[in-house]
N, C-alpha and C. Protein backbone atom coordinates (compact mmCIF):
# COMPACT_ATOMS: atom_id res chain seq x y z
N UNK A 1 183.20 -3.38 240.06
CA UNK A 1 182.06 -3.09 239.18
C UNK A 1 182.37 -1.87 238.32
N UNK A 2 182.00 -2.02 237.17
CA UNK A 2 182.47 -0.92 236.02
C UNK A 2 181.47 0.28 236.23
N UNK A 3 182.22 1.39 236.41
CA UNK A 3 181.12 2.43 236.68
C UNK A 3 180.62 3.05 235.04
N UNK A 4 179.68 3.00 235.02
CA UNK A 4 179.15 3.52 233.57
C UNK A 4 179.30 5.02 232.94
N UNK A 5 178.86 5.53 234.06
CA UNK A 5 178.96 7.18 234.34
C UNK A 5 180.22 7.13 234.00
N UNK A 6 181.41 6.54 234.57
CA UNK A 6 182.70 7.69 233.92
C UNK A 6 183.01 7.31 232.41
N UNK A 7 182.64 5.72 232.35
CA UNK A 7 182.65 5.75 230.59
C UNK A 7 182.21 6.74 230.18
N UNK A 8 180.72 6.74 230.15
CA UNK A 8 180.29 7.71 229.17
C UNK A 8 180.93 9.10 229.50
N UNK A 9 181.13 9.86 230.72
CA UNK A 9 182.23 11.30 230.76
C UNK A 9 183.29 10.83 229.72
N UNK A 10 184.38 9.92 229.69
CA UNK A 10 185.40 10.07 228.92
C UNK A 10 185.38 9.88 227.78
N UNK A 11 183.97 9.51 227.04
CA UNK A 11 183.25 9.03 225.67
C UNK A 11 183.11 10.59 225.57
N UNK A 12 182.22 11.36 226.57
CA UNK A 12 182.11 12.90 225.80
C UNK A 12 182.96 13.74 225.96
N UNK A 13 184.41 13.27 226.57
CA UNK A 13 185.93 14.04 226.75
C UNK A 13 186.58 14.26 225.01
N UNK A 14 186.27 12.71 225.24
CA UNK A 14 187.27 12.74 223.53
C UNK A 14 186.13 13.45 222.10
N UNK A 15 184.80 13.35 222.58
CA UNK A 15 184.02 13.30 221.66
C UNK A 15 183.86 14.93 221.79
N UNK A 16 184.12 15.76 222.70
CA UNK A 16 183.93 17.30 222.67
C UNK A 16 184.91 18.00 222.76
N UNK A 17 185.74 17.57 223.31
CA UNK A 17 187.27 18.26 223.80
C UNK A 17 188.00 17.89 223.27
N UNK A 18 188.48 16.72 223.17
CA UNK A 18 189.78 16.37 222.17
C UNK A 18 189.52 16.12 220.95
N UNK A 19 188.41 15.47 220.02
CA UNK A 19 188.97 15.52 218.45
C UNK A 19 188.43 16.89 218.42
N UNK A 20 187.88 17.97 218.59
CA UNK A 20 187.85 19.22 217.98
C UNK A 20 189.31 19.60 218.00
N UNK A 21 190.30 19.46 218.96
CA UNK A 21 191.43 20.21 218.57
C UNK A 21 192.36 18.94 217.77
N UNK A 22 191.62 17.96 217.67
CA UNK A 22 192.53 16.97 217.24
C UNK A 22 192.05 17.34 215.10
N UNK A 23 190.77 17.81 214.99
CA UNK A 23 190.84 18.15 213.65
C UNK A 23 191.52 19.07 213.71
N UNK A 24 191.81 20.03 214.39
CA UNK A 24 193.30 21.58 213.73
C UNK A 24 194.12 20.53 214.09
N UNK A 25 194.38 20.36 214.50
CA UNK A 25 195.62 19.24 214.81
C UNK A 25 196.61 18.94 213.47
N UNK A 26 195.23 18.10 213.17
CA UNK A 26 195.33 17.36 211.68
C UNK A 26 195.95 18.43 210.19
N UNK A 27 195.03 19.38 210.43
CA UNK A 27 194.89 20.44 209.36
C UNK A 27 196.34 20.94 209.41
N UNK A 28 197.30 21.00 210.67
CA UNK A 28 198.28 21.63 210.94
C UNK A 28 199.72 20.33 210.41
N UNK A 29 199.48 19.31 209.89
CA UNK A 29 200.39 17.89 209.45
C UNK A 29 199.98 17.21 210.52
N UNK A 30 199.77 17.37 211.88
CA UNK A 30 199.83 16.25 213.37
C UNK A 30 199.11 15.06 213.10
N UNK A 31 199.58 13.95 213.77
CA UNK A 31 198.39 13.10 214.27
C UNK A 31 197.93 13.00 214.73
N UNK A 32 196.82 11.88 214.70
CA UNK A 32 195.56 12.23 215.54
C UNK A 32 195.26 11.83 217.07
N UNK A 33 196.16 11.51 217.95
CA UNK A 33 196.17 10.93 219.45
C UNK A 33 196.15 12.21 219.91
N UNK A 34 195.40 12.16 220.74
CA UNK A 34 194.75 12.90 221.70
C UNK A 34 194.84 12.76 223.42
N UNK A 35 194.94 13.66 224.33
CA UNK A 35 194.54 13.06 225.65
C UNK A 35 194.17 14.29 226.50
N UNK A 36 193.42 14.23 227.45
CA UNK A 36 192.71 14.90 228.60
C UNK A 36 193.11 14.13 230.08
N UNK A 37 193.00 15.50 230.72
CA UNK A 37 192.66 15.51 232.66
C UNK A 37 191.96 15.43 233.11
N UNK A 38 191.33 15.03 233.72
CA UNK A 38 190.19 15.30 234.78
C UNK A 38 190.15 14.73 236.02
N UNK A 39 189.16 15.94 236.98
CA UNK A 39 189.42 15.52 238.15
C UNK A 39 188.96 14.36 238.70
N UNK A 40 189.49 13.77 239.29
CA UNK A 40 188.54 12.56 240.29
C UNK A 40 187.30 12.74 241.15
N UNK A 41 187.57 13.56 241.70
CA UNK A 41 186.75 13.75 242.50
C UNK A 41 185.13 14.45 241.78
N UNK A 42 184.62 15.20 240.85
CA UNK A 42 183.69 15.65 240.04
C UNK A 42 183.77 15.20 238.94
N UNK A 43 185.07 14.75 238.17
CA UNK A 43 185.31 14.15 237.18
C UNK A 43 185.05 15.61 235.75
N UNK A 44 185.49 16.83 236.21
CA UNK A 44 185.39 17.80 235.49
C UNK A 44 187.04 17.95 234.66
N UNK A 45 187.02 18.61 233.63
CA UNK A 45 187.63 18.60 232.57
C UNK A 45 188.81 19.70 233.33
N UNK A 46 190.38 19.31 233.44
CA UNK A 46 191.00 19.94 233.64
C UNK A 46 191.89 20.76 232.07
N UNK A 47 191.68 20.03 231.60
CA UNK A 47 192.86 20.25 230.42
C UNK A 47 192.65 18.96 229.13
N UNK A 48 192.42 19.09 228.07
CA UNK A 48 192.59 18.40 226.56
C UNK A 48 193.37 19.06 226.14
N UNK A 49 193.95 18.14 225.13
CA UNK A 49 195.28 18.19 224.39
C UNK A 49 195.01 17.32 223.15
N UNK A 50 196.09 17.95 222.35
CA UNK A 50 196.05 16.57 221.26
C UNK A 50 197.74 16.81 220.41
N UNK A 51 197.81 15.77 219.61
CA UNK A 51 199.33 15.77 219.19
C UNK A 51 199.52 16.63 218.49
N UNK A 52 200.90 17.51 218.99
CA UNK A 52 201.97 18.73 218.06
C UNK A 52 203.45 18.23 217.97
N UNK A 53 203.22 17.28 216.96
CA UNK A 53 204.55 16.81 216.73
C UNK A 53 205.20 17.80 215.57
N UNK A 54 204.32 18.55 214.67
CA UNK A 54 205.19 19.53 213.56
C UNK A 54 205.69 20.09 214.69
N UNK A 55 204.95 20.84 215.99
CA UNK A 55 206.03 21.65 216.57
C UNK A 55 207.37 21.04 217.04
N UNK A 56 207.53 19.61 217.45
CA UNK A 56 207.80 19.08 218.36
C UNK A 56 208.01 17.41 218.45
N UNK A 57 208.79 16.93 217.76
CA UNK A 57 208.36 15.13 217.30
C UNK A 57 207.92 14.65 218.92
N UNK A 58 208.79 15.40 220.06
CA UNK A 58 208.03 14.53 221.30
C UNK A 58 206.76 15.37 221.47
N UNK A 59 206.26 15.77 220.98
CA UNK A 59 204.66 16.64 221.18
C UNK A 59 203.59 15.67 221.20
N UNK A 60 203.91 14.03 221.44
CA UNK A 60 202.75 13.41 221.46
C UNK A 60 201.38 13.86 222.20
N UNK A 61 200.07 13.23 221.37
CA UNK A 61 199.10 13.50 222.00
C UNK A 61 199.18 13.82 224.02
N UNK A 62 199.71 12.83 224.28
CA UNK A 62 199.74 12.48 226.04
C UNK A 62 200.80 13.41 226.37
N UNK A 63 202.11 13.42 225.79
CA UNK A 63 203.43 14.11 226.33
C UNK A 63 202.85 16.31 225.99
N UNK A 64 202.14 16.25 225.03
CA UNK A 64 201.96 17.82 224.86
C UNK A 64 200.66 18.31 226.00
N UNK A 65 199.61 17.12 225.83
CA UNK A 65 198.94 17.53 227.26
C UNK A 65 199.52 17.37 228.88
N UNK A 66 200.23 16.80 228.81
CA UNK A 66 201.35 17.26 230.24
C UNK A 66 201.75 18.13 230.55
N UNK A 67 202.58 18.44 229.49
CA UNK A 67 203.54 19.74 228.75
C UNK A 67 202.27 21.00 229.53
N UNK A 68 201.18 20.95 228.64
CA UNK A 68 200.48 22.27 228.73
C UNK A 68 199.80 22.06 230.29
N UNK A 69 199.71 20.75 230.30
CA UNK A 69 199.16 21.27 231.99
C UNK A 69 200.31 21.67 233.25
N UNK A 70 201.63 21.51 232.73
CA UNK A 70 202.71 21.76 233.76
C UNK A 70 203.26 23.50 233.15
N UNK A 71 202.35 23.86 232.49
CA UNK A 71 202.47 25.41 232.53
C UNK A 71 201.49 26.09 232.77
N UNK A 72 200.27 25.57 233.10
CA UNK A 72 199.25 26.20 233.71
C UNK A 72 199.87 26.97 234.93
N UNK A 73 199.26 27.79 235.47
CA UNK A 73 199.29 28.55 237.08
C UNK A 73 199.21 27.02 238.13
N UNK A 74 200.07 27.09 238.84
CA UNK A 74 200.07 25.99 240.10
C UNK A 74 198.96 25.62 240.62
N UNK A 75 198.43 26.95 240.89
CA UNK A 75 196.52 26.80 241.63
C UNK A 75 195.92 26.28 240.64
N UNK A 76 196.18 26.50 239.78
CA UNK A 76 195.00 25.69 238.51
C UNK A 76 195.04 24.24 238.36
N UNK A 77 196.10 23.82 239.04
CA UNK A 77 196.61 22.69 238.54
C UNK A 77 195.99 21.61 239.85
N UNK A 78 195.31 20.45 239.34
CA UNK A 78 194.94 19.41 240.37
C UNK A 78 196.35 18.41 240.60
N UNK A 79 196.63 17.64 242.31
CA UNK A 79 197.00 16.99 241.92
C UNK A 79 196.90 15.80 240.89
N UNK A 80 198.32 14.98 240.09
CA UNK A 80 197.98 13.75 239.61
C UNK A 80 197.25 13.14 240.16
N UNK A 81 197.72 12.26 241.52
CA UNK A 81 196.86 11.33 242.00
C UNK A 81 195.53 11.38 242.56
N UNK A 82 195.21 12.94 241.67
CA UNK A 82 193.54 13.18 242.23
C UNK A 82 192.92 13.23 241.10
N UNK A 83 193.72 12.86 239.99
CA UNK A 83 193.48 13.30 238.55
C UNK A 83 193.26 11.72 237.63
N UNK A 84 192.01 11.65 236.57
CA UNK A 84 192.17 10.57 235.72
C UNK A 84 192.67 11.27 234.20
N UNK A 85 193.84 10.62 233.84
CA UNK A 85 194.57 10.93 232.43
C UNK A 85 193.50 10.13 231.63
N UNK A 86 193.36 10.57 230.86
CA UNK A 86 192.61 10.01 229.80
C UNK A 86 193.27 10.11 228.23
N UNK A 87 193.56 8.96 227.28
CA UNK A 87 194.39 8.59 225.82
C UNK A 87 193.21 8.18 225.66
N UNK A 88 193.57 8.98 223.84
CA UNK A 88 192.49 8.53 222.69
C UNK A 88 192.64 7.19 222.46
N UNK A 89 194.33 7.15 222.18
CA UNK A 89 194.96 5.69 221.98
C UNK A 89 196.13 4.99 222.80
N UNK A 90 195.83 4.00 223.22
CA UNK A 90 197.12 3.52 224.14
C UNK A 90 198.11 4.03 224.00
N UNK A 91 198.81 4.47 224.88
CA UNK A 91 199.97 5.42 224.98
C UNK A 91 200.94 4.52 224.71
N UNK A 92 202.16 4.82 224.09
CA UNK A 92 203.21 4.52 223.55
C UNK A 92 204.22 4.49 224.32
N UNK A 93 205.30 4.14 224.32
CA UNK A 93 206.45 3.82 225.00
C UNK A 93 206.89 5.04 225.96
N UNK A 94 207.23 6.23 224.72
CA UNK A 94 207.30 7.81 225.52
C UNK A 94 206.60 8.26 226.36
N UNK A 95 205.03 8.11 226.05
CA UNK A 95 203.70 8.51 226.58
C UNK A 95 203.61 7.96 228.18
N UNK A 96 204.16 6.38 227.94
CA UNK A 96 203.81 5.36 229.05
C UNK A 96 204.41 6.36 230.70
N UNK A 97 206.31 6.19 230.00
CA UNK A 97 207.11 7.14 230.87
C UNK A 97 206.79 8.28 231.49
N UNK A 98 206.14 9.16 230.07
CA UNK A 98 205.44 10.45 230.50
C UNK A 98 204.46 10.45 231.78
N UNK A 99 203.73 9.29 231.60
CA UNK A 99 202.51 9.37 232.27
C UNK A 99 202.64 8.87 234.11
N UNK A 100 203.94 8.05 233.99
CA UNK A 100 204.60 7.39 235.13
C UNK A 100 205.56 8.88 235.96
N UNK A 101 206.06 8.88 234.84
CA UNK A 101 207.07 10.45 235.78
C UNK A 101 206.26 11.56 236.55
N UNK A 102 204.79 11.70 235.95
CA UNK A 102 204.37 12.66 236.12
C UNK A 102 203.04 12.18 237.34
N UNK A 103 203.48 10.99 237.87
CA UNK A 103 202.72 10.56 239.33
C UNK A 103 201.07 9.83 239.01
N UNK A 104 200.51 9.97 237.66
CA UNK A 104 199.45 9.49 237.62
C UNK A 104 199.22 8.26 238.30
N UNK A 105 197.97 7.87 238.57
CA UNK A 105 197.74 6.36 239.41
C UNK A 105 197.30 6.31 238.17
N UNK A 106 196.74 6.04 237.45
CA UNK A 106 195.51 5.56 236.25
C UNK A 106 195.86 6.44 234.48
N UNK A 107 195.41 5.43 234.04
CA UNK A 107 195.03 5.58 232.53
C UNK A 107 194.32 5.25 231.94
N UNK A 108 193.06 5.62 231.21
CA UNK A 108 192.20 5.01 230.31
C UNK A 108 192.46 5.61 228.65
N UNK A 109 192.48 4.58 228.19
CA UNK A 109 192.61 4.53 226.73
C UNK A 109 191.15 4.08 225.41
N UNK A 110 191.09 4.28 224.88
CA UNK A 110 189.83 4.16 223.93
C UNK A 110 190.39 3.18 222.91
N UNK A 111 191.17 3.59 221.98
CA UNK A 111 191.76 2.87 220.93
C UNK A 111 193.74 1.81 221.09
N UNK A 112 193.51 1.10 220.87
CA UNK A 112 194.70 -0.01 221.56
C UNK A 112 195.88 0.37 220.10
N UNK A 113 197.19 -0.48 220.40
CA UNK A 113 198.09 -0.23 220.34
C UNK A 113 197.84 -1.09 218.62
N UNK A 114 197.05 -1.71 218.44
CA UNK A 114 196.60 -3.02 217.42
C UNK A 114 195.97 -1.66 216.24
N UNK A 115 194.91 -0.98 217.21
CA UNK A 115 194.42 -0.01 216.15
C UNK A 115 195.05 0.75 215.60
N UNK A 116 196.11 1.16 216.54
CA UNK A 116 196.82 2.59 215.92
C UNK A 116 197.37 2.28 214.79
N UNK A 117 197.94 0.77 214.78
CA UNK A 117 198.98 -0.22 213.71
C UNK A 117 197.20 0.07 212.56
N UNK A 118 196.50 -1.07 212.94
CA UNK A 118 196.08 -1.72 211.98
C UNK A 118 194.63 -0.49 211.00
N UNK A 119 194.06 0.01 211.96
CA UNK A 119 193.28 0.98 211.60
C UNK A 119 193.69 2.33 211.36
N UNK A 120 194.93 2.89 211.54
CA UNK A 120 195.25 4.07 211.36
C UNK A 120 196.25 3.87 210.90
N UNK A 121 197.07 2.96 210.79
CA UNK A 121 198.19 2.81 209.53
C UNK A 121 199.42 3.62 210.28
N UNK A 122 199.11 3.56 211.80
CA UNK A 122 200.52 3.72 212.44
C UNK A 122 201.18 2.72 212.97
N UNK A 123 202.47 2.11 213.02
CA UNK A 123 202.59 1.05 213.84
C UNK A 123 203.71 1.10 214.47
N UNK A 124 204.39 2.97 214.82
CA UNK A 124 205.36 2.23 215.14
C UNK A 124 205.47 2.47 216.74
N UNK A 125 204.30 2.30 217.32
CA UNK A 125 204.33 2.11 219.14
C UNK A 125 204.55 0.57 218.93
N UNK A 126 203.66 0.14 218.77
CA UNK A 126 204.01 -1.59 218.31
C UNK A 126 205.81 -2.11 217.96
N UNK A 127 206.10 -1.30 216.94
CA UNK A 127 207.34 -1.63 216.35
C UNK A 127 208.57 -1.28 217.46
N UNK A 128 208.12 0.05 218.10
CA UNK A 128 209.51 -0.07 219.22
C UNK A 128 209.26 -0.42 220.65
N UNK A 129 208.30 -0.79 220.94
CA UNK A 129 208.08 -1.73 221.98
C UNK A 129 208.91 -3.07 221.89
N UNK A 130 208.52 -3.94 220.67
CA UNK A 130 209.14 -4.91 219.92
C UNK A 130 210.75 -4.96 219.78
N UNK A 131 210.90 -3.87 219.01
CA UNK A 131 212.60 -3.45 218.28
C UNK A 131 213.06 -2.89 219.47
N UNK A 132 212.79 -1.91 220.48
CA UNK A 132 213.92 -1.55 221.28
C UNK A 132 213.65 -2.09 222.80
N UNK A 133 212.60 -2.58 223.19
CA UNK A 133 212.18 -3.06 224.41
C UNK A 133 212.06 -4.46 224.36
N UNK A 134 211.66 -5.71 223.49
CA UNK A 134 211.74 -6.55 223.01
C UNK A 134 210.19 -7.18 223.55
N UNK A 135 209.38 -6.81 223.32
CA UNK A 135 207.70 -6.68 223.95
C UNK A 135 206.69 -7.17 222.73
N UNK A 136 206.11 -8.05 222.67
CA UNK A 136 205.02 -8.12 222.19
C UNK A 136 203.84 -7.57 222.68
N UNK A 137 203.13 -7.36 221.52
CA UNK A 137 201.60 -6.34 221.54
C UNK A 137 201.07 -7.11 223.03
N UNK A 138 201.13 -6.00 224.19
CA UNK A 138 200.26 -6.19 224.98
C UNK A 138 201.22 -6.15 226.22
N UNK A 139 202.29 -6.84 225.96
CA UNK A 139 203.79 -7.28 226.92
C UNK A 139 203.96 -5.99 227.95
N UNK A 140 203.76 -5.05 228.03
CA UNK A 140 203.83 -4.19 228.93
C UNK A 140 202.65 -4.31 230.38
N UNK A 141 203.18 -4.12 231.38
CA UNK A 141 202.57 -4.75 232.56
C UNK A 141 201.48 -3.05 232.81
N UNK A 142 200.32 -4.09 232.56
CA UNK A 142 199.20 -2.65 232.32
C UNK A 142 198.65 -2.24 233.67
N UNK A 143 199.15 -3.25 235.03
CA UNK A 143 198.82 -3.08 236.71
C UNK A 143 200.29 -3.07 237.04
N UNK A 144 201.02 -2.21 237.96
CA UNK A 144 202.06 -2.33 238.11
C UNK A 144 201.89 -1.40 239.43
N UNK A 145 203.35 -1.33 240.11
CA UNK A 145 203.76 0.20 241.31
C UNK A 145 202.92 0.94 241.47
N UNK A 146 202.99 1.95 239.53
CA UNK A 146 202.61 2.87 239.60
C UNK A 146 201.38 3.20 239.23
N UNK A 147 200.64 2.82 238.42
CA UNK A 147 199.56 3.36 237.70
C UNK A 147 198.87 1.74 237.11
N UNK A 148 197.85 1.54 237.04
CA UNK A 148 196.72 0.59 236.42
C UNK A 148 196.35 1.03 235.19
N UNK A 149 196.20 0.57 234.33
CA UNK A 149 195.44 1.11 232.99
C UNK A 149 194.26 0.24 232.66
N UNK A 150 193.23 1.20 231.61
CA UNK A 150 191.83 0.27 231.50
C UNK A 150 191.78 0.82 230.06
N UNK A 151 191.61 -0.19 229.73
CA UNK A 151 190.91 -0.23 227.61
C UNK A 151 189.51 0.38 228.19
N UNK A 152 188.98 1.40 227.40
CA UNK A 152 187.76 1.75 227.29
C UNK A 152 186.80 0.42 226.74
N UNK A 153 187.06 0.08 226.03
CA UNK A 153 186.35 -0.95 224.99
C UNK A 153 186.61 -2.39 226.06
N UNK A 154 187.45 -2.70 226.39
CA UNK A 154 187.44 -3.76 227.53
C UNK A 154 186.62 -3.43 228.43
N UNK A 155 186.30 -2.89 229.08
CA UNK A 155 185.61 -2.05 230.09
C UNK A 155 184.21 -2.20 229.39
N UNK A 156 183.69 -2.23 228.38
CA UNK A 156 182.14 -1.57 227.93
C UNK A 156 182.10 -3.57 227.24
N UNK A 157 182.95 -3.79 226.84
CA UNK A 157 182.48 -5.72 226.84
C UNK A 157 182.17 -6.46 228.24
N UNK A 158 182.21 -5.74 229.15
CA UNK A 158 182.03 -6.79 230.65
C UNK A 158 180.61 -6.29 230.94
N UNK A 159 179.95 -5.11 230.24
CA UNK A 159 179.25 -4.75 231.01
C UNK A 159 177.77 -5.64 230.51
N UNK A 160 176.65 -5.48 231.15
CA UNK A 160 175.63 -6.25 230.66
C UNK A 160 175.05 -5.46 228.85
N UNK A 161 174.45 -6.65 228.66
CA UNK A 161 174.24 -6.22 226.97
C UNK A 161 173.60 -5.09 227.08
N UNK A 162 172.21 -4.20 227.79
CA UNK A 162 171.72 -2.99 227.19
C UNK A 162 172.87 -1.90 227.23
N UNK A 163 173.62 -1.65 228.66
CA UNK A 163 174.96 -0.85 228.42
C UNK A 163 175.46 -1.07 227.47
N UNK A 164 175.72 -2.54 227.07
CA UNK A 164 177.30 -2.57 226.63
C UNK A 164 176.84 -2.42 224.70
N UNK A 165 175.31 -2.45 224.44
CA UNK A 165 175.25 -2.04 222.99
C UNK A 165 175.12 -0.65 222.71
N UNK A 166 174.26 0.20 223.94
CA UNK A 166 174.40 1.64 224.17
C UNK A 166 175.92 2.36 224.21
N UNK A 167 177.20 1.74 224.32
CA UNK A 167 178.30 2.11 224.80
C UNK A 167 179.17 1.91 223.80
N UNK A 168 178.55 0.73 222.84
CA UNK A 168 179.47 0.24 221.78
C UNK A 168 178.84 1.15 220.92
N UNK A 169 177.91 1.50 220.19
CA UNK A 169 177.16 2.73 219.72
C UNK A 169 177.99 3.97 219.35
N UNK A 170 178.38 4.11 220.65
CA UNK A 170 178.60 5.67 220.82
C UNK A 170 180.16 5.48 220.63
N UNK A 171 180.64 4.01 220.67
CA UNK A 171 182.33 4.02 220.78
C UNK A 171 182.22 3.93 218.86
N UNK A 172 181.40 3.40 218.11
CA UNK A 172 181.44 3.37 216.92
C UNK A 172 181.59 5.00 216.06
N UNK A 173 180.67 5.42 216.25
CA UNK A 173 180.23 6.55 215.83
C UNK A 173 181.80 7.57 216.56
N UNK A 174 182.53 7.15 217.20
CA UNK A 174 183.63 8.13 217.70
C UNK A 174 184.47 7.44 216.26
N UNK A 175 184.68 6.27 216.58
CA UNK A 175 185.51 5.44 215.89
C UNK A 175 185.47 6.10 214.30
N UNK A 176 184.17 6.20 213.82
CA UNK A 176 183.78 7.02 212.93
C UNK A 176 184.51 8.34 212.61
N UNK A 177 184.71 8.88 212.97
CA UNK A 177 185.16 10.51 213.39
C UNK A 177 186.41 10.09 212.93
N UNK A 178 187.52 9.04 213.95
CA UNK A 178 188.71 9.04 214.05
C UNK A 178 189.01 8.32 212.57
N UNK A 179 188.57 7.60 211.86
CA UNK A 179 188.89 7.20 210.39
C UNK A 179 188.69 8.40 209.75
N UNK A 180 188.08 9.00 209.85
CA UNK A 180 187.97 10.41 209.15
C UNK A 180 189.26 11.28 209.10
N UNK A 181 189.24 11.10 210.20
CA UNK A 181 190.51 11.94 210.78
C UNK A 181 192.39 11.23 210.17
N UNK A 182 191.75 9.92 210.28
CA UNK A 182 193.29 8.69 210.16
C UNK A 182 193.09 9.44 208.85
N UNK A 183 192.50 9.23 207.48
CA UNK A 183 192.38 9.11 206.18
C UNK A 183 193.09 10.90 206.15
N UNK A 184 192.72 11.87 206.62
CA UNK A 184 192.87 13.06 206.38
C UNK A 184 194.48 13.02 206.59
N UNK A 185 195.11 12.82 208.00
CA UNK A 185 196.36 12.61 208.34
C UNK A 185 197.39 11.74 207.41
N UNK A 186 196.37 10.60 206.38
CA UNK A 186 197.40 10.08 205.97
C UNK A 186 197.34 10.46 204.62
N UNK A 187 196.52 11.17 204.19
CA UNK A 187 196.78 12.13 202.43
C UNK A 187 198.05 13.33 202.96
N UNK A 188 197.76 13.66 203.99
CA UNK A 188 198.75 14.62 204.08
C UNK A 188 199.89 14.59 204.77
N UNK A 189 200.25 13.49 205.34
CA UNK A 189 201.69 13.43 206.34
C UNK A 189 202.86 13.39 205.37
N UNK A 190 202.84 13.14 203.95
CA UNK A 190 204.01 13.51 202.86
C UNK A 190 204.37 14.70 203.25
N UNK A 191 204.05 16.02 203.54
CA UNK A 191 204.05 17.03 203.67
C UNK A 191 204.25 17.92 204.74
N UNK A 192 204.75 16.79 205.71
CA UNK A 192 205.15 17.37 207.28
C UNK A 192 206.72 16.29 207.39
N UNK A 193 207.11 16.99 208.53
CA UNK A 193 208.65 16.32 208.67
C UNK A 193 208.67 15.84 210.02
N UNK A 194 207.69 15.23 210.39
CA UNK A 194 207.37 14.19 211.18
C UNK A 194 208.52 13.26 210.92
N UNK A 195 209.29 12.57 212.30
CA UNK A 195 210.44 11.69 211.57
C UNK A 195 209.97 9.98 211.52
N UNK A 196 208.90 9.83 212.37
CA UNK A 196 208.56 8.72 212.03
C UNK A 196 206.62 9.01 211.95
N UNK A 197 206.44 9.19 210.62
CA UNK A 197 205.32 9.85 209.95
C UNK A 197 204.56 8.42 210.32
């Protein structure tokens, strides 16, 4: 059974914590993928992040919030497997690894690998999944060993219609934000040395 409650927490993760740093983000050349920690157990906010690829081409959204939570103080730090990772957008090939090396059981994602291509005018998680892994959109085993993953938006279509129009609502109005954000990133990525802009 789909718990509603943590939708909506990871609806107000990305919607308070990650695109605020995901607009400096932007302002700074980055794109706009984003990701957060939180605990399992209270489901409180360990750490948001969002992508610093000017610093860093592997600075993805998911790989720079790792990054910064594996330099926190030790005590600060929850275990992974007590921890839900949370992506703005389906994590990418690097991201996937990232997220596997670093012990997570789980991933939830908001925006799919289709959007990043088709709505944000990125495509190349799609393209080297395809070109160097030989994978069609989706071809990656999303239940496996290590970790399960859940589409936010898959998750909020199973649920009954008053949730699931209350949930689609609030996934619009994010969705909103993030075109804002795509359009801003893509007047200005001429101007960063991003290698695959």
């Amino acid at each position: 059974m789909t718990d509603i409650s943590l939708i909506d927490r990871l609806l107000d993760v990305i919607e308070h914590d990650i695109v605020p740093k995901t607009e400096d983000g932007i302002e700074h050349g980055n794109k706009l993928f984003g990701a957060a920690i939180l605990r399992k157990s209270d489901r409180s906010l360990v750490l948001a992040e969002t992508n610093n690829e000017t610093e860093n081409p592997l600075w993805h959204g998911e790989v720079h919030c790792l990054k910064r939570f594996y330099e926190m103080p030790k005590a600060e730090r929850v275990d992974t497997k007590d921890a839900i990772f949370l992506a703005t957008h389906e994590p990418c090939s690097l991201c996937l690894s990232a997220i596997t090396w670093t012990g997570f059981d789980n991933f939830y994602y908001l925006f799919s690998h289709e959007d990043s291509r088709d709505s944000f005018a990125i495509p190349h998680d799609l393209k080297i999944l395809k070109e160097v892994f030989t994978l069609e959109p989706g071809g990656y085993n999303a239940e496996n060993a290590y970790w399960k993953s859940y589409s936010l938006r898959r998750l909020v279509r199973e649920l009954p219609q008053a949730d699931r129009a209350r949930l689609e609502g609030r996934i619009a109005a994010i969705a909103g934000k993030y075109d804002a954000l795509s359009a801003e990133y893509q007047d200005g990525k001429a101007d960063n040395d991003i290698p695959l802009n």
